[in-house]
Protein backbone atom coordinates (compact mmCIF):
# COMPACT_ATOMS: atom_id res chain seq x y z
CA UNK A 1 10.88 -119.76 28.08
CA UNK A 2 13.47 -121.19 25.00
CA UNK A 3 15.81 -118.76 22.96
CA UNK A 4 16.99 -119.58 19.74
CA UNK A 5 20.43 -121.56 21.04
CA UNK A 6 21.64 -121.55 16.95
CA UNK A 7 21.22 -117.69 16.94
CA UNK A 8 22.92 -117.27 20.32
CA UNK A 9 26.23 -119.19 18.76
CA UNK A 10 26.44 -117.00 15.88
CA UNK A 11 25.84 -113.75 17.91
CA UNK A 12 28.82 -115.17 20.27
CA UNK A 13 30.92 -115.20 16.83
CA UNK A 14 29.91 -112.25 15.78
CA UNK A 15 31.03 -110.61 18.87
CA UNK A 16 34.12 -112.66 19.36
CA UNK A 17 34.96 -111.67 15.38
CA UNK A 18 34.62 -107.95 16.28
CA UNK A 19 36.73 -108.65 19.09
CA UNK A 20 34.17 -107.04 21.18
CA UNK A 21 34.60 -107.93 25.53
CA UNK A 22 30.73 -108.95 26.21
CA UNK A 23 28.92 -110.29 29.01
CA UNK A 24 25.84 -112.80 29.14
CA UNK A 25 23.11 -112.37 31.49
CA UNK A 26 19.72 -114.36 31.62
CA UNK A 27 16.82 -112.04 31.19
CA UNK A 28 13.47 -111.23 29.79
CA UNK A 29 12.99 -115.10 29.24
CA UNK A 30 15.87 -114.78 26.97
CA UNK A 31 19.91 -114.10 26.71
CA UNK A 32 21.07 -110.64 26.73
CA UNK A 33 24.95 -109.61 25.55
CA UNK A 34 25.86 -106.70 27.66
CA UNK A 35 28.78 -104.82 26.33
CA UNK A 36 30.26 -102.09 29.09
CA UNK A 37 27.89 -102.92 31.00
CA UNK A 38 25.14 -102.20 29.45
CA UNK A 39 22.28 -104.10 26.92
CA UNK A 40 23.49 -104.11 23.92
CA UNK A 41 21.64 -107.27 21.90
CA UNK A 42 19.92 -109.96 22.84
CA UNK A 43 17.51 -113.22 21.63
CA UNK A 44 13.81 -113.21 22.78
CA UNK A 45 12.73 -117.07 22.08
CA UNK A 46 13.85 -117.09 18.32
CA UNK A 47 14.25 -112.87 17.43
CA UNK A 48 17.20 -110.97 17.96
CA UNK A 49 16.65 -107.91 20.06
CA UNK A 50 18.78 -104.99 19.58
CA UNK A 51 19.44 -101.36 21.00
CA UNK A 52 19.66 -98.72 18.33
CA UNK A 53 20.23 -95.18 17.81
CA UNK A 54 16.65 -93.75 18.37
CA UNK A 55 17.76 -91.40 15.31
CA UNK A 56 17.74 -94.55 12.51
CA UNK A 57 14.60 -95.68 14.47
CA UNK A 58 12.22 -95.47 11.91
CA UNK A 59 14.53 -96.49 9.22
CA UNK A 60 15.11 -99.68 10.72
CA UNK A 61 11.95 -100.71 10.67
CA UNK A 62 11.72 -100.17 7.57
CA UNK A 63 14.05 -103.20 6.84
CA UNK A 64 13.02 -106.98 6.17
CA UNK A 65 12.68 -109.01 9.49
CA UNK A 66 12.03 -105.35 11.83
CA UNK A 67 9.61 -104.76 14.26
CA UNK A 68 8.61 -102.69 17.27
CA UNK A 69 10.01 -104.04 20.59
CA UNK A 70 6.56 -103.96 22.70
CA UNK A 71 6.54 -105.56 25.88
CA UNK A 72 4.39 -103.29 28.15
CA UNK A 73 1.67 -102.79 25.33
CA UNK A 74 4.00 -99.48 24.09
CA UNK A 75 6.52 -100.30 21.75
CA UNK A 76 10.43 -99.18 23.24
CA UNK A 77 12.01 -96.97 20.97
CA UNK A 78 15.65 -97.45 20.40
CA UNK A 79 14.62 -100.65 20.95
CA UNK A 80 13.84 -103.67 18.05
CA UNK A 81 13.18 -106.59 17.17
CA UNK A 82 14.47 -108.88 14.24
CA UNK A 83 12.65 -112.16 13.21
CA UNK A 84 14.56 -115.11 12.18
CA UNK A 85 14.03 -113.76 7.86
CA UNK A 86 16.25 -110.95 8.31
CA UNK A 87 18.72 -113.17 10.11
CA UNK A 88 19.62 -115.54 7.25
CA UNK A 89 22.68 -114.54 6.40
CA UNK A 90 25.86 -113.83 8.97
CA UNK A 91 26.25 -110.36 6.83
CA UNK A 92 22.54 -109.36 7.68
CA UNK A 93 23.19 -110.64 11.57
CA UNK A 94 26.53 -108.26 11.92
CA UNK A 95 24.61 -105.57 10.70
CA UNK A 96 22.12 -105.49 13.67
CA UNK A 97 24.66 -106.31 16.16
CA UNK A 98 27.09 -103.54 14.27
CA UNK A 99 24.19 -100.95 14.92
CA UNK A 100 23.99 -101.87 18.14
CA UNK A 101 27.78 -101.80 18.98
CA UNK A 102 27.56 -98.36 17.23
CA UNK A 103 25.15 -96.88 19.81
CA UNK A 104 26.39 -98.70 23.19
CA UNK A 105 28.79 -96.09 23.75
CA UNK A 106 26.26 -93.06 23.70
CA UNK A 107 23.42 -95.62 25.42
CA UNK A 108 22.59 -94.71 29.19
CA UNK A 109 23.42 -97.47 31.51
CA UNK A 110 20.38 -98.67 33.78
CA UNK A 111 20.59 -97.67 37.24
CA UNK A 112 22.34 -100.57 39.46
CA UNK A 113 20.13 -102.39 42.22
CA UNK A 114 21.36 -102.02 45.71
């Protein structure tokens, strides 16, 4: 399965902008940016996936583009999705990543594999 290789190279400039250390990691069929080691955003074919406060939960789906993150058949909260119309612009891509950088350091990181 594809992701969105266009939305992955303005995430990366994002990040690099915000001079924020990040990881990538192949997952979910798609790229995840780990930042501290743990999920922080990510692209899902051609959506950006990020990890949010699970306080501004409901708010954020309020906005254009914002859905439910439902793999299992239950949607994750904390966690959404973003299709590609709230993505046009770079100021309405640095807000989703700036939400998630905003919650990484209070997000639990998942238990390691041994």
């Amino acid at each position: 399965m594809a992701y969105d290789e266009f939305l992955a190279d303005r995430m990366r400039r994002v990040l690099h902008d915000k001079k924020v250390v990040f990881s990538e990691k192949k997952m979910m069929g798609g790229l995840t940016f780990m930042v501290d080691d743990k999920m922080c955003v990510g692209i899902v074919k051609n959506e950006l996936m990020a990890r949010i406060n699970p306080d501004i939960y409901q708010e954020a789906l309020s906005r254009k583009g914002c859905k439910e993150m439902n793999f299992t058949g239950r949607p994750m909260k904390g966690y959404v999705f973003i299709e590609a119309e709230g993505l046009d612009t770079d100021r309405e891509l640095e807000y989703w990543i700036q939400l998630a950088l905003d919650y990484n350091p209070l997000a639990q990181s998942s238990k390691k594999k041994k």
